[in-house]
Protein backbone atom coordinates (compact mmCIF):
# COMPACT_ATOMS: atom_id res chain seq x y z
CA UNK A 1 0.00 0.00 0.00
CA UNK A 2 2.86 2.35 0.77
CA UNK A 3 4.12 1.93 -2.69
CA UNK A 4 1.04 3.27 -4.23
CA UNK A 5 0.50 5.71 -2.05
CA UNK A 6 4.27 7.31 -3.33
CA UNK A 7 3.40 6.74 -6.80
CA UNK A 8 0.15 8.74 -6.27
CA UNK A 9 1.69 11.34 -4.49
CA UNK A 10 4.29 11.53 -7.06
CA UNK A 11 2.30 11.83 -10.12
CA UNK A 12 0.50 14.43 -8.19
CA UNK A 13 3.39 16.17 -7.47
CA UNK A 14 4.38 16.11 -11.27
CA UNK A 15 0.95 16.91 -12.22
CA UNK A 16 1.15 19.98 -10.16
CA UNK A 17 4.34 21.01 -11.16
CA UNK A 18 3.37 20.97 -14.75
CA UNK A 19 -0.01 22.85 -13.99
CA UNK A 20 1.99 25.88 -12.46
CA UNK A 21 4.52 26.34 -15.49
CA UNK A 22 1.72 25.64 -18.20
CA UNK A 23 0.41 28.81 -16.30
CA UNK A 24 3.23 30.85 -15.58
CA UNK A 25 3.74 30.59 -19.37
CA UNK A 26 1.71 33.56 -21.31
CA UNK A 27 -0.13 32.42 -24.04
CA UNK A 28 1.23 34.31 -27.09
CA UNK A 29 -1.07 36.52 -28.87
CA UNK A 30 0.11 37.91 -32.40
CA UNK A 31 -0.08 41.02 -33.24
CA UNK A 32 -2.00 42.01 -36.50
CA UNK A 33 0.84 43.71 -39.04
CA UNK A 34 -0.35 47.00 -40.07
CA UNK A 35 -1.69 48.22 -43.93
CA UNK A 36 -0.72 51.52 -45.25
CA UNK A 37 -1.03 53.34 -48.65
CA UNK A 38 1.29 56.13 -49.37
CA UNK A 39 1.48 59.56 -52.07
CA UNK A 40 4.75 60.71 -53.58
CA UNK A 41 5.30 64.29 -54.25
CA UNK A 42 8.01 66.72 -56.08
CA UNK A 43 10.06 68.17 -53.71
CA UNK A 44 13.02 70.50 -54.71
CA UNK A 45 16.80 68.30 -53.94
CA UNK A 46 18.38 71.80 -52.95
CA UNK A 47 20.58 71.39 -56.13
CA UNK A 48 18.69 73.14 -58.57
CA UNK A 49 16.52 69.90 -59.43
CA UNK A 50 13.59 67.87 -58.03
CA UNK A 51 13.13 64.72 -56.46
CA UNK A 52 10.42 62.43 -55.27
CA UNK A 53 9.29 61.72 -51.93
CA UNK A 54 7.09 59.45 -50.52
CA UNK A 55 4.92 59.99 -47.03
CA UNK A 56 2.64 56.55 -45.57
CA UNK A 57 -0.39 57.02 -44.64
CA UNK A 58 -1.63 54.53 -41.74
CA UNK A 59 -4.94 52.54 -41.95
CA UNK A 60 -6.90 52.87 -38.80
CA UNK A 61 -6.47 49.87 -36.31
CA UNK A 62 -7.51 49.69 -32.72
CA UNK A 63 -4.67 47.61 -32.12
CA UNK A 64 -2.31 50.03 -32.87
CA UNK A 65 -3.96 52.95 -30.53
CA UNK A 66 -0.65 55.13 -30.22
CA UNK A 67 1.79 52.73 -31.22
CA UNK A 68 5.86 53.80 -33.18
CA UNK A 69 5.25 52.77 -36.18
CA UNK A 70 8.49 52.65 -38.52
CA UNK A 71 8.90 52.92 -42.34
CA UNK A 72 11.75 51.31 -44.16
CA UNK A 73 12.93 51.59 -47.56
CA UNK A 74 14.95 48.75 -48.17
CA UNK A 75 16.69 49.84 -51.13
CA UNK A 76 17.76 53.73 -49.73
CA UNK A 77 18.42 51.73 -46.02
CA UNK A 78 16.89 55.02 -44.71
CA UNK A 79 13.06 55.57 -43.12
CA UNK A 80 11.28 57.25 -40.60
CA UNK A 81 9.29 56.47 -37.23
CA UNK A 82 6.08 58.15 -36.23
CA UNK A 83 3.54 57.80 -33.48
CA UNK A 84 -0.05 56.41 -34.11
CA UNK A 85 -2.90 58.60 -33.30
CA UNK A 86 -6.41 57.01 -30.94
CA UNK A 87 -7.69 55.18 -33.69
CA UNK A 88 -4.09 53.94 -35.16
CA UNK A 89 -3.80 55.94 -37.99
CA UNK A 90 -1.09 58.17 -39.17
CA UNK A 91 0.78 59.89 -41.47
CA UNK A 92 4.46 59.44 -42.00
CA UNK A 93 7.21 62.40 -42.40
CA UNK A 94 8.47 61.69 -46.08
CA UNK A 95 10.71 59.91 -46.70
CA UNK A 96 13.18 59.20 -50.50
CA UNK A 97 12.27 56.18 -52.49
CA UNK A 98 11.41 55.62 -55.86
CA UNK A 99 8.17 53.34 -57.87
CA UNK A 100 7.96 49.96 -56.52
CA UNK A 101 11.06 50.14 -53.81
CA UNK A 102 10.20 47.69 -51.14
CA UNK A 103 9.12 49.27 -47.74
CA UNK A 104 9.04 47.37 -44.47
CA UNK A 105 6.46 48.90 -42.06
CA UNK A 106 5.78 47.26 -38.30
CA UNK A 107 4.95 49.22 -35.07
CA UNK A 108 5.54 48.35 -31.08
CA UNK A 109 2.21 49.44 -29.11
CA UNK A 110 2.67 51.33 -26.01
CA UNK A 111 2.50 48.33 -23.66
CA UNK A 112 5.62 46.33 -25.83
CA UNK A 113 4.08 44.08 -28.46
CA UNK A 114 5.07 44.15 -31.85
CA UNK A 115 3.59 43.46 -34.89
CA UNK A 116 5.36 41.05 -37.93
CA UNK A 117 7.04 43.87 -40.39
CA UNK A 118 5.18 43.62 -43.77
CA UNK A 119 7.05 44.62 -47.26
CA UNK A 120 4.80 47.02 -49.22
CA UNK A 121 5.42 47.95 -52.67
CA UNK A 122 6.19 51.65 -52.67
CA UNK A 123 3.47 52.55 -55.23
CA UNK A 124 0.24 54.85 -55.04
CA UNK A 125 -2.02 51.32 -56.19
CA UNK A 126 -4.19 50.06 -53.22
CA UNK A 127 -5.19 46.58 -53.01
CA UNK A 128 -8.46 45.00 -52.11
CA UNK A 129 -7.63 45.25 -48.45
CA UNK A 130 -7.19 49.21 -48.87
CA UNK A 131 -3.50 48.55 -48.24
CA UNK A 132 -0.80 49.11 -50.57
CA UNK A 133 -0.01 45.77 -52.75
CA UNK A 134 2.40 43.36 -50.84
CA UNK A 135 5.74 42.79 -52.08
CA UNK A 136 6.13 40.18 -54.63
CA UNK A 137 7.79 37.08 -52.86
């Protein structure tokens, strides 16, 4: 009898052990990435010429309420950061690039989480989502 009673206890013991790290360990929740559309303009290059520049412009999402959102061009290695507004829209300081240069755009929320990046082609087209077309794998 003793040597059942130790295996019970024991299993308990294991059983409880595992029921305290299963819940110690946060269940991961993924963060949506975000959609954006952007609008190129003429800008003078301060040498006598112009140049075009590009500014996003952020879908609203509730899930990124006030969140940094950066912009990446991956071909200029250059972008820009800029803070969500309530709804988690915004609107981008511009930024070089040129037709169909591939942008990666992700954003940390104000409590740490971030979303996946997602590569945009740098074009004024929107696709069926609203979002500017995805980059072509």
């Amino acid at each position: 009898m003793n040597a059942l009673r130790r295996r019970i206890l024991k299993l308990g013991g294991l059983l409880g052990l595992f029921t305290v790290l299963w819940a110690c360990n946060a269940p991961f929740i993924p963060v949506p990435p975000p959609g954006a559309t952007f609008t190129s303009a003429l800008v003078d290059d301060g040498a006598g010429g112009q140049k075009t520049v590009w500014v996003a412009h952020g879908l609203p999402s509730t899930n990124a309420a006030f969140a940094y959102f950066s912009i990446f061009n991956e071909r200029t290695q250059n972008g820009v950061i800029t803070v969500a507004g309530a709804d988690g829209s915004y609107t981008a300081p511009a930024f070089d690039g040129m037709l169909n240069d591939h942008v990666r755009v992700g954003y940390e929320t104000p409590s740490g989480d971030q979303s996946d990046s997602i590569c945009l082609l740098l074009t004024t087209d929107v696709s069926a989502d609203g979002s500017a077309p995805a980059c072509p794998p």
